[in-house]
N, C-alpha and C. Protein backbone atom coordinates (compact mmCIF):
# COMPACT_ATOMS: atom_id res chain seq x y z
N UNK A 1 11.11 -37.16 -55.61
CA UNK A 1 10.26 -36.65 -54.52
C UNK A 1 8.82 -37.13 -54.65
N UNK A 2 8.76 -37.07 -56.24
CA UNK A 2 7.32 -37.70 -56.14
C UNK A 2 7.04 -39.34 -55.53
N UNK A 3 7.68 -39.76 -55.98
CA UNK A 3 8.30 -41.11 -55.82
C UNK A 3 7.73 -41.74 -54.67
N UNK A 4 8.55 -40.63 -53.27
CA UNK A 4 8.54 -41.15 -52.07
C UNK A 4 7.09 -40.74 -51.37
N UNK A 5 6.63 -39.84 -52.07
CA UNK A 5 5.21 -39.40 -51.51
C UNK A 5 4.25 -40.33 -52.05
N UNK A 6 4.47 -40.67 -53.17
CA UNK A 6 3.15 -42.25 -53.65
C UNK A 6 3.69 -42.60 -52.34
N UNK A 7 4.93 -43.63 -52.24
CA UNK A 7 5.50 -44.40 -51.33
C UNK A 7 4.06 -44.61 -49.63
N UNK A 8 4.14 -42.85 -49.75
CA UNK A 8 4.49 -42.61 -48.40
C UNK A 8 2.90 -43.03 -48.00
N UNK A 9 2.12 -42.10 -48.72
CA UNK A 9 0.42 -42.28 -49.20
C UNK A 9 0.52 -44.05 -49.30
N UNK A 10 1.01 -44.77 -49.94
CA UNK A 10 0.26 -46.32 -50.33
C UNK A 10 0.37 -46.47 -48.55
N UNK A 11 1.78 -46.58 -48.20
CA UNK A 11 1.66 -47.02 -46.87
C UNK A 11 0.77 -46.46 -45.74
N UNK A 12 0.48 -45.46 -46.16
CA UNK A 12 -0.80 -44.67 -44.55
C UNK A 12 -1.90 -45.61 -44.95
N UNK A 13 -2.28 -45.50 -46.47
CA UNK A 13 -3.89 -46.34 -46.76
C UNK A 13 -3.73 -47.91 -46.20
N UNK A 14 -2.12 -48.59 -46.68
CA UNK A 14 -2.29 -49.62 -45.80
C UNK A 14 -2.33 -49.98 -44.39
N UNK A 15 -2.10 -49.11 -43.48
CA UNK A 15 -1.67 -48.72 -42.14
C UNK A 15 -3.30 -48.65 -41.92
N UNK A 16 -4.31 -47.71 -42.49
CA UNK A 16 -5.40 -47.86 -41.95
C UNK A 16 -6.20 -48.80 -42.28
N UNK A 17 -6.19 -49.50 -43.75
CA UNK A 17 -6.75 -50.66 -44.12
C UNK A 17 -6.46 -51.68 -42.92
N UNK A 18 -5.22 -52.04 -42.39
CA UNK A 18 -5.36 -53.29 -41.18
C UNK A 18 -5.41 -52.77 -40.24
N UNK A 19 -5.41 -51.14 -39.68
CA UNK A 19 -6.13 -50.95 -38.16
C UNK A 19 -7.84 -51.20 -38.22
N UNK A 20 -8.32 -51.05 -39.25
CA UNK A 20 -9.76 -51.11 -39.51
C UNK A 20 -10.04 -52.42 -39.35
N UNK A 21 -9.55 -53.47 -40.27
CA UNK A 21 -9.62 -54.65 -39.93
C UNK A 21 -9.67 -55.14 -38.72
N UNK A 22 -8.45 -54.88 -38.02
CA UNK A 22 -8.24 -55.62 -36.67
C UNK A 22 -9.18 -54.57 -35.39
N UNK A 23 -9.59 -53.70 -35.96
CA UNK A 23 -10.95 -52.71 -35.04
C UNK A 23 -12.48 -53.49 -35.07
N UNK A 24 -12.72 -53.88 -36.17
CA UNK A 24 -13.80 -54.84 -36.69
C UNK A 24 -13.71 -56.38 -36.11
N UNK A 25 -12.51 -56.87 -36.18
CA UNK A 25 -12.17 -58.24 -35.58
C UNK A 25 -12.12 -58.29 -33.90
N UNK A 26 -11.91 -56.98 -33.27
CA UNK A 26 -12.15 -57.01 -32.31
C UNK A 26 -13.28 -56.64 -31.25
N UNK A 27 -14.06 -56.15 -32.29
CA UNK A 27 -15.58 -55.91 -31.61
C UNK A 27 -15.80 -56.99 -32.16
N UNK A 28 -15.94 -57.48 -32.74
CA UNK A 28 -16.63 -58.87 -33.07
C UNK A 28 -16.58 -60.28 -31.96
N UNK A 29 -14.93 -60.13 -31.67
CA UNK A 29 -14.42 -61.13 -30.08
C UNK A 29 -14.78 -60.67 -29.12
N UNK A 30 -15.11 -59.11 -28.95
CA UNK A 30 -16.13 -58.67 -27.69
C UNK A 30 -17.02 -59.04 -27.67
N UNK A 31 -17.65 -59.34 -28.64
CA UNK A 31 -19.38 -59.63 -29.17
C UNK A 31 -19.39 -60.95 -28.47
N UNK A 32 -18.36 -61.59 -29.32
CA UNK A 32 -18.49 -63.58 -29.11
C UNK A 32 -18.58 -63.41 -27.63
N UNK A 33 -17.25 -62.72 -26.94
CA UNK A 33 -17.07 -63.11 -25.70
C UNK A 33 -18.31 -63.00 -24.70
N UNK A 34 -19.32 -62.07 -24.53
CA UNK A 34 -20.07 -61.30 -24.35
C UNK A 34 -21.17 -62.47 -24.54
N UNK A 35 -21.43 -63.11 -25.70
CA UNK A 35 -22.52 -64.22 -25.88
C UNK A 35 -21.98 -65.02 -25.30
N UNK A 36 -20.55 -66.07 -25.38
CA UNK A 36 -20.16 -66.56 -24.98
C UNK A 36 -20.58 -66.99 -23.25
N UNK A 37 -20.20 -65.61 -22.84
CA UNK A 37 -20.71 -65.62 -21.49
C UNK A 37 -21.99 -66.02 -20.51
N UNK A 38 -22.94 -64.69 -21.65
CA UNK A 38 -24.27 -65.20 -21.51
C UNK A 38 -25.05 -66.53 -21.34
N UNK A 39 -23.98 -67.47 -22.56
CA UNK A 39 -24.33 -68.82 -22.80
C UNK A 39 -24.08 -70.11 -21.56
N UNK A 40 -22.95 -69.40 -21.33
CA UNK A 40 -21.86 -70.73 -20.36
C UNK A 40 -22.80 -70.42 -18.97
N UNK A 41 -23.33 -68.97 -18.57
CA UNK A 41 -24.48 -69.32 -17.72
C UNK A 41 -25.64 -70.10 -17.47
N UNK A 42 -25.51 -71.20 -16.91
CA UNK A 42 -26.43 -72.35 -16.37
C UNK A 42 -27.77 -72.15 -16.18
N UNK A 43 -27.97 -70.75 -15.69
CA UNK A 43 -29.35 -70.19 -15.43
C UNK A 43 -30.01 -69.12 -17.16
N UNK A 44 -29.45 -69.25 -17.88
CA UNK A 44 -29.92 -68.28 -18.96
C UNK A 44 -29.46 -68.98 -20.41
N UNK A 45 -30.54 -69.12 -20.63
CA UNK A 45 -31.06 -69.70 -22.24
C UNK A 45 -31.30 -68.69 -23.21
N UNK A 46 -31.18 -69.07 -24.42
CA UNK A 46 -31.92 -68.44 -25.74
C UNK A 46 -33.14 -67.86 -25.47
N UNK A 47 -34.04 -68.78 -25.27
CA UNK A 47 -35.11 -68.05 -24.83
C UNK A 47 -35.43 -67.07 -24.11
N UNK A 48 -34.56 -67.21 -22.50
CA UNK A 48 -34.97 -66.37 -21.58
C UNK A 48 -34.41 -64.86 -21.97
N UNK A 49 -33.06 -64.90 -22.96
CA UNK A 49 -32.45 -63.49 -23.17
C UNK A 49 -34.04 -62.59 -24.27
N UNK A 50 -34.33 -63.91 -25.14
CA UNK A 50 -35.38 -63.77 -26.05
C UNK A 50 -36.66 -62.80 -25.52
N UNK A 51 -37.17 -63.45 -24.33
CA UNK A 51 -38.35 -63.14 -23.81
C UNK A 51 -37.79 -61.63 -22.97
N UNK A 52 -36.46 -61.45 -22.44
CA UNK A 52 -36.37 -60.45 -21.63
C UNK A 52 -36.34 -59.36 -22.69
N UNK A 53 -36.11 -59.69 -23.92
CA UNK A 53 -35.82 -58.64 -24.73
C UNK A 53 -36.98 -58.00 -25.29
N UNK A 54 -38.34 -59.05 -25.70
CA UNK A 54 -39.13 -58.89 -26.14
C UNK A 54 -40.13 -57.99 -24.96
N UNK A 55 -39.61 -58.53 -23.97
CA UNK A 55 -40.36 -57.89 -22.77
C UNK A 55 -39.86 -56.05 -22.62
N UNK A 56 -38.74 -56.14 -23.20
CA UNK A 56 -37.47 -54.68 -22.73
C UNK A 56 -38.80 -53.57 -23.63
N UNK A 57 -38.63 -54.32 -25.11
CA UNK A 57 -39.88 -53.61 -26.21
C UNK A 57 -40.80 -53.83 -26.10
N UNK A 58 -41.76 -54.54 -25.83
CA UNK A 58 -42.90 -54.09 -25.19
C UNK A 58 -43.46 -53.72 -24.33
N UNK A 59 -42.24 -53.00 -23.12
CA UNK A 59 -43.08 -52.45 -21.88
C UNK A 59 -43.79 -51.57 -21.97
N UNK A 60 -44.53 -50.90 -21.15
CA UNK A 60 -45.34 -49.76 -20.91
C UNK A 60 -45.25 -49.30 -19.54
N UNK A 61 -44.95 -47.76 -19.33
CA UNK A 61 -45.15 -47.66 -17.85
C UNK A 61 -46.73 -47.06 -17.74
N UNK A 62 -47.54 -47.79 -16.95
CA UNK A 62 -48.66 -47.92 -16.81
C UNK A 62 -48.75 -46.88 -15.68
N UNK A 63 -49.58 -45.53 -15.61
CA UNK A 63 -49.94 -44.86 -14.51
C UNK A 63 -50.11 -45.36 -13.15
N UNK A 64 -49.15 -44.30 -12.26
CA UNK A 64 -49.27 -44.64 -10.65
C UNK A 64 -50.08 -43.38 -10.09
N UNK A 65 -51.25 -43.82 -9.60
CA UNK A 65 -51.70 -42.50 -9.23
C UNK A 65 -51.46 -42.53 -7.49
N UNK A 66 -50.37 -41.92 -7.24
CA UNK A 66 -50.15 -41.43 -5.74
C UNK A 66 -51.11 -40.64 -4.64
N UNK A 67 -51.39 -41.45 -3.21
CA UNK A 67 -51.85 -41.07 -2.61
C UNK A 67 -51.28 -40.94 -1.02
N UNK A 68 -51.47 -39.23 -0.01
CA UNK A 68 -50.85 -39.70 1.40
C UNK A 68 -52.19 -39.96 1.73
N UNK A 69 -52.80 -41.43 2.25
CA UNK A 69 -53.97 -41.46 3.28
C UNK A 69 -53.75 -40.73 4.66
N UNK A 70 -55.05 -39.68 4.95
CA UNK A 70 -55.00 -38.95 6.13
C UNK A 70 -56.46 -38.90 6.33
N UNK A 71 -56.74 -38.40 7.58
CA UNK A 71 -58.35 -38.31 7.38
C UNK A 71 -59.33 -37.69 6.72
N UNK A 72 -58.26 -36.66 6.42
CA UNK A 72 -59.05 -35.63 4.87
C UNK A 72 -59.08 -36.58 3.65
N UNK A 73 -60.03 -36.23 3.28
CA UNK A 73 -60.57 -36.59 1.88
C UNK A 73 -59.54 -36.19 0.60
N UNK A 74 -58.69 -37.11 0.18
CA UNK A 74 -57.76 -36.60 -1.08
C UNK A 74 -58.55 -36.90 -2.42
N UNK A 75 -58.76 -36.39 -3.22
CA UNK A 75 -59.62 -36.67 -4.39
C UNK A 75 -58.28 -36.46 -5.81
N UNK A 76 -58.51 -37.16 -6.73
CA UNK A 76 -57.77 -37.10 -8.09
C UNK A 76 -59.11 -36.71 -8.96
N UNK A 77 -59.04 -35.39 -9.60
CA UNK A 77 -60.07 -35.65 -10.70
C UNK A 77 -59.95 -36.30 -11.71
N UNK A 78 -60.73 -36.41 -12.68
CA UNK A 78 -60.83 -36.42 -13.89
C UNK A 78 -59.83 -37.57 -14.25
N UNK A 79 -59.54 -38.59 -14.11
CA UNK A 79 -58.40 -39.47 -14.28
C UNK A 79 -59.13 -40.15 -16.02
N UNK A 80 -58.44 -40.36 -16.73
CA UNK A 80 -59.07 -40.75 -18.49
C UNK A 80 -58.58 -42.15 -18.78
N UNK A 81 -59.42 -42.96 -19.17
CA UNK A 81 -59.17 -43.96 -19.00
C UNK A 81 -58.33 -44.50 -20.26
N UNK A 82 -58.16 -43.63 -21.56
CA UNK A 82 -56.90 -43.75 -22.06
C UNK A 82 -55.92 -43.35 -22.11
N UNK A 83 -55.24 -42.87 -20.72
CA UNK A 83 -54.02 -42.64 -20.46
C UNK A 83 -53.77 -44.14 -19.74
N UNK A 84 -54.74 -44.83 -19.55
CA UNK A 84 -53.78 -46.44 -19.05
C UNK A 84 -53.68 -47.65 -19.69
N UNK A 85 -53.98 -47.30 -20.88
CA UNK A 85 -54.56 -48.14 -22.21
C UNK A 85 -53.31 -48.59 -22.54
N UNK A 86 -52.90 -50.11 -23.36
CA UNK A 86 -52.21 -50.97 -23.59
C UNK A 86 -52.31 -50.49 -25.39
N UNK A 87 -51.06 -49.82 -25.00
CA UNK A 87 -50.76 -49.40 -26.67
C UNK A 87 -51.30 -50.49 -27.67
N UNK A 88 -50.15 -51.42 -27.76
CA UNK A 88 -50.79 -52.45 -28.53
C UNK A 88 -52.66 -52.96 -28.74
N UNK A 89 -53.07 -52.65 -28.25
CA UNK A 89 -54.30 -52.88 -28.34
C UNK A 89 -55.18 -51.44 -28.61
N UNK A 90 -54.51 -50.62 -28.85
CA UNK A 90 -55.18 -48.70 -29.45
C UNK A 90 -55.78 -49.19 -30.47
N UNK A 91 -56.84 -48.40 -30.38
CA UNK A 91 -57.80 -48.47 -31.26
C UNK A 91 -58.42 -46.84 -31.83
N UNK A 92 -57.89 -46.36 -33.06
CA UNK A 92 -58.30 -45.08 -33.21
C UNK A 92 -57.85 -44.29 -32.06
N UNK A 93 -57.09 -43.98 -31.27
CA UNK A 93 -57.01 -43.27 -30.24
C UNK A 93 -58.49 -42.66 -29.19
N UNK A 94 -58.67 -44.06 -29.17
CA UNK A 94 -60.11 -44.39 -28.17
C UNK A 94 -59.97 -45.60 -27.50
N UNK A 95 -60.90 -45.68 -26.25
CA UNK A 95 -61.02 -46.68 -25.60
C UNK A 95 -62.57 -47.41 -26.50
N UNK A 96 -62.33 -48.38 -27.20
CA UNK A 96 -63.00 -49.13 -28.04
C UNK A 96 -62.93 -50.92 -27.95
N UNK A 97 -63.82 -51.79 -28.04
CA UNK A 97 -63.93 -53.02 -28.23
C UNK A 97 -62.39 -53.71 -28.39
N UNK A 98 -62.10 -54.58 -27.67
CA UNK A 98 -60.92 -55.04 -27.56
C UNK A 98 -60.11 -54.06 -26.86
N UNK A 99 -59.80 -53.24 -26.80
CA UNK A 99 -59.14 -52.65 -25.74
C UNK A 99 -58.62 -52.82 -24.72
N UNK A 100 -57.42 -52.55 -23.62
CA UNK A 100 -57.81 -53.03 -22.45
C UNK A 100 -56.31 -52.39 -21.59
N UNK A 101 -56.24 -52.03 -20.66
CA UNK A 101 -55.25 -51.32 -19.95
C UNK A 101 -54.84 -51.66 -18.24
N UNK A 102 -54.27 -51.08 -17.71
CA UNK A 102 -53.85 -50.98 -16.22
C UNK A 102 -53.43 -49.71 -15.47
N UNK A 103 -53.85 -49.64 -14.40
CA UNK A 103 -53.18 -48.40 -13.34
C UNK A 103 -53.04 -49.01 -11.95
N UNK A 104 -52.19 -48.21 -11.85
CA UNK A 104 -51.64 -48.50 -9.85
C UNK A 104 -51.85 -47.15 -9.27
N UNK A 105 -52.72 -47.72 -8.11
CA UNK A 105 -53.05 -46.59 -7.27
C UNK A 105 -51.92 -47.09 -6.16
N UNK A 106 -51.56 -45.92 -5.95
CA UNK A 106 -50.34 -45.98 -4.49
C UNK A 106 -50.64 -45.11 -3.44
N UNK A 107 -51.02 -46.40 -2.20
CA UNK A 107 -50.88 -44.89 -1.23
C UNK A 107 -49.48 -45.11 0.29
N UNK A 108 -49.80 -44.07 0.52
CA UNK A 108 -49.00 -44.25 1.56
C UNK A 108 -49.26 -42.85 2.97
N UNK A 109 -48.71 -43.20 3.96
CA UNK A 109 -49.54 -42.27 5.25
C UNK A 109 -48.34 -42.06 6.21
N UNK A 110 -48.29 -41.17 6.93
CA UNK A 110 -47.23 -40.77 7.41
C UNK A 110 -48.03 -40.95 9.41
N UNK A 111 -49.28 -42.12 8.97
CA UNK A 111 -49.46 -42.60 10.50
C UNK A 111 -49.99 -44.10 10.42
N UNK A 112 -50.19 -45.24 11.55
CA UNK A 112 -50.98 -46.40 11.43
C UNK A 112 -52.49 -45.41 10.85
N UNK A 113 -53.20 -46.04 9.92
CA UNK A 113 -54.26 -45.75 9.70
C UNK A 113 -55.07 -46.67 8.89
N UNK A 114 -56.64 -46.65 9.11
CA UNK A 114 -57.23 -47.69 8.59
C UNK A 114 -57.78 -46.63 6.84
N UNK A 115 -57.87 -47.31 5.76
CA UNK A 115 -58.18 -46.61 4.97
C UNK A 115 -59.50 -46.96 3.98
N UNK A 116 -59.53 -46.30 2.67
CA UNK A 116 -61.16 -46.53 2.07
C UNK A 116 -60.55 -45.94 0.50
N UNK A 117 -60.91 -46.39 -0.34
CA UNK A 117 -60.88 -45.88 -1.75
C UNK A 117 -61.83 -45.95 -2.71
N UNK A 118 -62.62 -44.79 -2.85
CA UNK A 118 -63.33 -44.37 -3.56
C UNK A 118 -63.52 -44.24 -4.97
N UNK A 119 -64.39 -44.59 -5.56
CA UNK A 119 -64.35 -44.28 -7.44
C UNK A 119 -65.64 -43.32 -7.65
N UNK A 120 -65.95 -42.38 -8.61
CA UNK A 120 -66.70 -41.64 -8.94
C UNK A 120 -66.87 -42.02 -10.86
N UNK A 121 -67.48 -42.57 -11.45
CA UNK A 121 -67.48 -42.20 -12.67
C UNK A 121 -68.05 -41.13 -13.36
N UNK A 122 -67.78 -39.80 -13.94
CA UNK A 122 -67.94 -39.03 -14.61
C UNK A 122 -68.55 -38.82 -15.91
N UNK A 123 -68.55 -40.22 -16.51
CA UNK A 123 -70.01 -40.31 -17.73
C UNK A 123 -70.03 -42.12 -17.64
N UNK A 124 -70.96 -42.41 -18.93
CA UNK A 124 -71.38 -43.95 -18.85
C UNK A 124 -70.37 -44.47 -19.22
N UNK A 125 -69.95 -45.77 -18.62
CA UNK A 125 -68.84 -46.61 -18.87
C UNK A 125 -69.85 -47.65 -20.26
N UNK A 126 -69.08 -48.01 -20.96
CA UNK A 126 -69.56 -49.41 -21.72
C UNK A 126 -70.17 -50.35 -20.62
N UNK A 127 -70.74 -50.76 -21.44
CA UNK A 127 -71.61 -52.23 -20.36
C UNK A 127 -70.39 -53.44 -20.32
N UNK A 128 -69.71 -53.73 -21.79
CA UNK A 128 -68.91 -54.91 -21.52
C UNK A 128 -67.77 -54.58 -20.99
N UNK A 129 -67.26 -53.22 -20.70
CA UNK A 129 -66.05 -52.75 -19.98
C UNK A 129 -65.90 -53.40 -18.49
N UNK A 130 -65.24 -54.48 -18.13
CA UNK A 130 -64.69 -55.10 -16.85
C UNK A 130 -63.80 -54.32 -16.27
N UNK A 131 -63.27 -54.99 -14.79
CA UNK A 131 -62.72 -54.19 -14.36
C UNK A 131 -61.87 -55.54 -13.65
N UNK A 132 -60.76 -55.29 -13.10
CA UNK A 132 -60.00 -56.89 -12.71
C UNK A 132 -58.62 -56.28 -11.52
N UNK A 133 -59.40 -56.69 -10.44
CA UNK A 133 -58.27 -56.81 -8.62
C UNK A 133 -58.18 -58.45 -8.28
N UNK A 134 -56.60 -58.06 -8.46
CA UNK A 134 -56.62 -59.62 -8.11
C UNK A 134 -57.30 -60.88 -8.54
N UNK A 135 -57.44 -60.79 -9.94
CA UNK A 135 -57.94 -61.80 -10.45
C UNK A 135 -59.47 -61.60 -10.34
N UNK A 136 -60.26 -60.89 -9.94
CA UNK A 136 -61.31 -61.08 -9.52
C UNK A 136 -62.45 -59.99 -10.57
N UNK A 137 -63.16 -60.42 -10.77
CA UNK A 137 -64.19 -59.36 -12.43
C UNK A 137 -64.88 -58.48 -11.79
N UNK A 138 -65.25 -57.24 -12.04
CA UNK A 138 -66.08 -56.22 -11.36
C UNK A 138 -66.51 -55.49 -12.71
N UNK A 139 -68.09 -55.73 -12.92
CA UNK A 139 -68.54 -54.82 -13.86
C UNK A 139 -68.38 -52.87 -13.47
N UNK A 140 -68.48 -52.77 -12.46
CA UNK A 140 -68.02 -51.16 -12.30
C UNK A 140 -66.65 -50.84 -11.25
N UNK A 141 -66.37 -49.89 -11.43
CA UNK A 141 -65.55 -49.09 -10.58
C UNK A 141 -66.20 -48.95 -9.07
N UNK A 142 -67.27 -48.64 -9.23
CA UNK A 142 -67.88 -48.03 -7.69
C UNK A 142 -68.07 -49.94 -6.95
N UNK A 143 -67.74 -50.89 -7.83
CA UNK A 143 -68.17 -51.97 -7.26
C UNK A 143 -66.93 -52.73 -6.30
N UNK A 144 -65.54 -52.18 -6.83
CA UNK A 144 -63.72 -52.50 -6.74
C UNK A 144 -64.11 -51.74 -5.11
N UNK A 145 -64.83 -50.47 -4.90
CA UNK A 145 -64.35 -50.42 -3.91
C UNK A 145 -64.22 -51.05 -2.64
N UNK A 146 -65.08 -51.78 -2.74
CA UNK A 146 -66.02 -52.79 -1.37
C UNK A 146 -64.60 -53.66 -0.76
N UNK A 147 -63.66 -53.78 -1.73
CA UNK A 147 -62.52 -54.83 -1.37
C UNK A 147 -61.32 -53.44 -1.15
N UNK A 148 -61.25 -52.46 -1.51
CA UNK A 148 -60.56 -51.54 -1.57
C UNK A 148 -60.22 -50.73 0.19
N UNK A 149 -60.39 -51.48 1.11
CA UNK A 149 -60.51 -51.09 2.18
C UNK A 149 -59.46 -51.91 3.57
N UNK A 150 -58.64 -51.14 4.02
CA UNK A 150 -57.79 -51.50 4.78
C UNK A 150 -56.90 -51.01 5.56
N UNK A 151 -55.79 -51.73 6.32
CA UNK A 151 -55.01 -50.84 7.04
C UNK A 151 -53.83 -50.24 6.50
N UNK A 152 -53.29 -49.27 6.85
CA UNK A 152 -51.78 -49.07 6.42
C UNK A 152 -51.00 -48.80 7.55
N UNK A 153 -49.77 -49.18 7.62
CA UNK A 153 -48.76 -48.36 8.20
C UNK A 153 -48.19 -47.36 7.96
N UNK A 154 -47.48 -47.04 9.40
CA UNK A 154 -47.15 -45.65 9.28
C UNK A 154 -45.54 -45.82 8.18
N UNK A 155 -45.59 -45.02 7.07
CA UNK A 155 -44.40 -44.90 6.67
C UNK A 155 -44.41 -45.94 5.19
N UNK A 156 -45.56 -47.15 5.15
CA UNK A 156 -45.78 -48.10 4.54
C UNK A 156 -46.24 -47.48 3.33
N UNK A 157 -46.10 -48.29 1.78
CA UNK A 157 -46.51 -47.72 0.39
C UNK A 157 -47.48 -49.12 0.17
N UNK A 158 -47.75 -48.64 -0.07
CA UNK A 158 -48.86 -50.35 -0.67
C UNK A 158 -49.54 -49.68 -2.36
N UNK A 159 -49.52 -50.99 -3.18
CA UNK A 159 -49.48 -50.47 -4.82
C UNK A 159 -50.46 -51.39 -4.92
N UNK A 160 -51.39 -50.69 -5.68
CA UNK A 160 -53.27 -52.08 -5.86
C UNK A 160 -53.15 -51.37 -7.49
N UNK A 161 -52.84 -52.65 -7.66
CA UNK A 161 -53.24 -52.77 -9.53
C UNK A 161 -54.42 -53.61 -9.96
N UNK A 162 -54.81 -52.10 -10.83
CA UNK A 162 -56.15 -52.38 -10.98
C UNK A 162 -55.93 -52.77 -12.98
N UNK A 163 -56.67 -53.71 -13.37
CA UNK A 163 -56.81 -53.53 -14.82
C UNK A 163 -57.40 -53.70 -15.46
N UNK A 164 -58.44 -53.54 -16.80
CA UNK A 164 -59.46 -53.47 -17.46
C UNK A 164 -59.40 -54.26 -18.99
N UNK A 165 -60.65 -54.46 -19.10
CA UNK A 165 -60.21 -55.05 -20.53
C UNK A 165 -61.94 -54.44 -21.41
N UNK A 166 -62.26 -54.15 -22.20
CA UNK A 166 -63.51 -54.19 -22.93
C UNK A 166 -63.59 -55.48 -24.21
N UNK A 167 -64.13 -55.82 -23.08
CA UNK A 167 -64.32 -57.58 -23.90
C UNK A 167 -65.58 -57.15 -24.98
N UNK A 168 -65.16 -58.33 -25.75
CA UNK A 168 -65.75 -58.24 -27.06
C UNK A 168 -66.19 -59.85 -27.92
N UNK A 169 -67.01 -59.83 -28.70
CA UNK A 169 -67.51 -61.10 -29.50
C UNK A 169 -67.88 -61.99 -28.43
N UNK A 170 -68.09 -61.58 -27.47
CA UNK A 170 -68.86 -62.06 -26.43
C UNK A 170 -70.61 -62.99 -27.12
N UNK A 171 -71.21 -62.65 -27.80
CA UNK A 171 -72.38 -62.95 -28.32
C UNK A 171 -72.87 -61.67 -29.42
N UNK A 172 -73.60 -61.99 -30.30
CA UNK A 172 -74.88 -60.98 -31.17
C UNK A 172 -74.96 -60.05 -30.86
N UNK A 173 -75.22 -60.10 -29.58
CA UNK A 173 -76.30 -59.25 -28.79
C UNK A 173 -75.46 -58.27 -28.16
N UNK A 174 -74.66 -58.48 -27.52
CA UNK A 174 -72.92 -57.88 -27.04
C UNK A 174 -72.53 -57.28 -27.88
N UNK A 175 -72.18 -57.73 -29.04
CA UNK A 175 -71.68 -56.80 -30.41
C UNK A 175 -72.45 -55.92 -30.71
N UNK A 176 -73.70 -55.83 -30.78
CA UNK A 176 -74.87 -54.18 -31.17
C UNK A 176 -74.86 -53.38 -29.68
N UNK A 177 -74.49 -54.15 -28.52
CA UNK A 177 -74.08 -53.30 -27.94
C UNK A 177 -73.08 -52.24 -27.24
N UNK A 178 -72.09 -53.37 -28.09
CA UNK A 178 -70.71 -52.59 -28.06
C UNK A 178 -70.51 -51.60 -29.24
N UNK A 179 -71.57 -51.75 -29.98
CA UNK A 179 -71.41 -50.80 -31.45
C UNK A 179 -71.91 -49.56 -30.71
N UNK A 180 -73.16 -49.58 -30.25
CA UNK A 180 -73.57 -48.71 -29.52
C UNK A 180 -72.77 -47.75 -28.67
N UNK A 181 -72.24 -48.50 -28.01
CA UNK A 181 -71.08 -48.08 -26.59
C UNK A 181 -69.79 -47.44 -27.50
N UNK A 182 -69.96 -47.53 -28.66
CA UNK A 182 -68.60 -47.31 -29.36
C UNK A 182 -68.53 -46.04 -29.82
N UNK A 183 -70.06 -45.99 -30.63
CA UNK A 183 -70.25 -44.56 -31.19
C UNK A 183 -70.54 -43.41 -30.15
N UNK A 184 -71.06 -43.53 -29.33
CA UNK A 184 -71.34 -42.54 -28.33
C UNK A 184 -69.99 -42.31 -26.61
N UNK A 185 -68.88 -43.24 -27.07
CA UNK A 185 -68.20 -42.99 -26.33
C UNK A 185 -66.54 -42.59 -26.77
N UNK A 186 -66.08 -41.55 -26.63
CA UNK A 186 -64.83 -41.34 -26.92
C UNK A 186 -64.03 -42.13 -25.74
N UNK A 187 -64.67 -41.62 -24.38
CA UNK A 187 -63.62 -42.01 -23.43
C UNK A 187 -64.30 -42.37 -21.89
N UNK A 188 -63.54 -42.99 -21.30
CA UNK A 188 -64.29 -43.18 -20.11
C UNK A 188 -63.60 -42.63 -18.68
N UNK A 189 -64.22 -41.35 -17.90
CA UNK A 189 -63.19 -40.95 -17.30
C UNK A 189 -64.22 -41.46 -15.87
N UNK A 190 -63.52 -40.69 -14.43
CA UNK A 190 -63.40 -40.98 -12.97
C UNK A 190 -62.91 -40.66 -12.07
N UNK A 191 -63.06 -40.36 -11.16
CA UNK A 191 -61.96 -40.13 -9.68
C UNK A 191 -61.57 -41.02 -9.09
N UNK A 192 -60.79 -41.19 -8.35
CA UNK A 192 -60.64 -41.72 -7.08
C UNK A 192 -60.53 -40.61 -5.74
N UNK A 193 -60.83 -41.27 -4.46
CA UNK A 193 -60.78 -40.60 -3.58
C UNK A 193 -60.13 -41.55 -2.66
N UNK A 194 -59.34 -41.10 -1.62
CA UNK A 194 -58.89 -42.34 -0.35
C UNK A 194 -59.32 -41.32 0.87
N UNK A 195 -59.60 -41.86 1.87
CA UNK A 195 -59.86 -41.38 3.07
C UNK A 195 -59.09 -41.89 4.23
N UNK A 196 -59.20 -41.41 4.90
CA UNK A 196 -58.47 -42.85 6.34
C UNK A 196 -60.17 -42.54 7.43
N UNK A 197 -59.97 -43.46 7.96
CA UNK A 197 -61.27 -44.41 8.75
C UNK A 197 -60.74 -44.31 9.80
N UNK A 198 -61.91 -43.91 10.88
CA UNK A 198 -61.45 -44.12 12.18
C UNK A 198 -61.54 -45.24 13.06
């Protein structure tokens, strides 16, 4: 009796020793097949899986601050300018030298309307803190708005990404004043406002 129970035991351990095997051998031919595939596609390279991946880990969802344009005055307070900050570039958990981030303001209106978007800053921004629409440099916020002005449709979303950088080693003279700008600033906050125009 004992006999047949070794027997019985060797054979289960071998029974699971080659289901394991052939469980392992076959995620592995899923795997191949799976690259395989990827590969024999004409349009997708090493690289491009490379870069989409690298892109997958380093995203960020960058703040949308939503707006309905109407003729009332919608205001956002207090918006902080390191909640749009580019992780990778944190510094002490401050907006500091090298730094630099993005936000999307979104609006949208439930009529044709012509519109206006407003900035308020709430303490001193850094001097070398830029500001960047469309390619284009704006030392302040209150300066973005001048281009910030237009029509919408009724029902229409329109997304204006705005993004910043606090440039740095700019010159000597730039650096004592970004030291400056450094110690006396934790953060740099603001509103926005949108209106619609008659």
């Amino acid at each position: 009796m004992k006999k047949i129970t070794k027997y019985i035991l060797i054979i289960l351990i071998l029974i699971f020793i080659i289901f394991t095997f052939f469980s392992l051998k076959r995620i592995n031919l899923i795997d191949d097949f799976i690259l395989f595939k990827l590969f024999s596609d004409s349009n997708v390279s090493l690289e491009k899986i490379q870069k989409e991946k690298l892109n997958l880990n380093n995203s960020k969802e960058y703040p949308i601050y939503e707006f309905n344009v109407s003729y009332k005055k919608t205001k956002l307070e207090g918006i902080n300018l390191l909640d749009t900050i580019d992780n990778k570039t944190l510094v002490k958990e401050k907006v500091a030298p090298g730094t630099k981030g993005n936000f999307t303001i979104r609006i949208k209106s439930n009529e044709d309307i012509n519109y206006e978007i407003l900035f308020n800053s709430l303490n001193e921004k850094p001097k070398n803190l830029i500001f960047k629409y469309k390619n284009i440099k704006y030392q302040k916020l209150e300066d973005l708005q001048k281009d910030l002005i237009g029509k919408i449709k009724k029902k229409e979303t329109i997304d204006i990404n705005i993004s910043w950088e606090w440039e740095y080693k700019i010159s000597s003279k730039e650096d004592i004043q970004d030291t400056k700008d450094g110690e006396k600033l934790k953060n740099y906050n603001f509103t926005i406002e949108t209106i619609g125009i008659k």
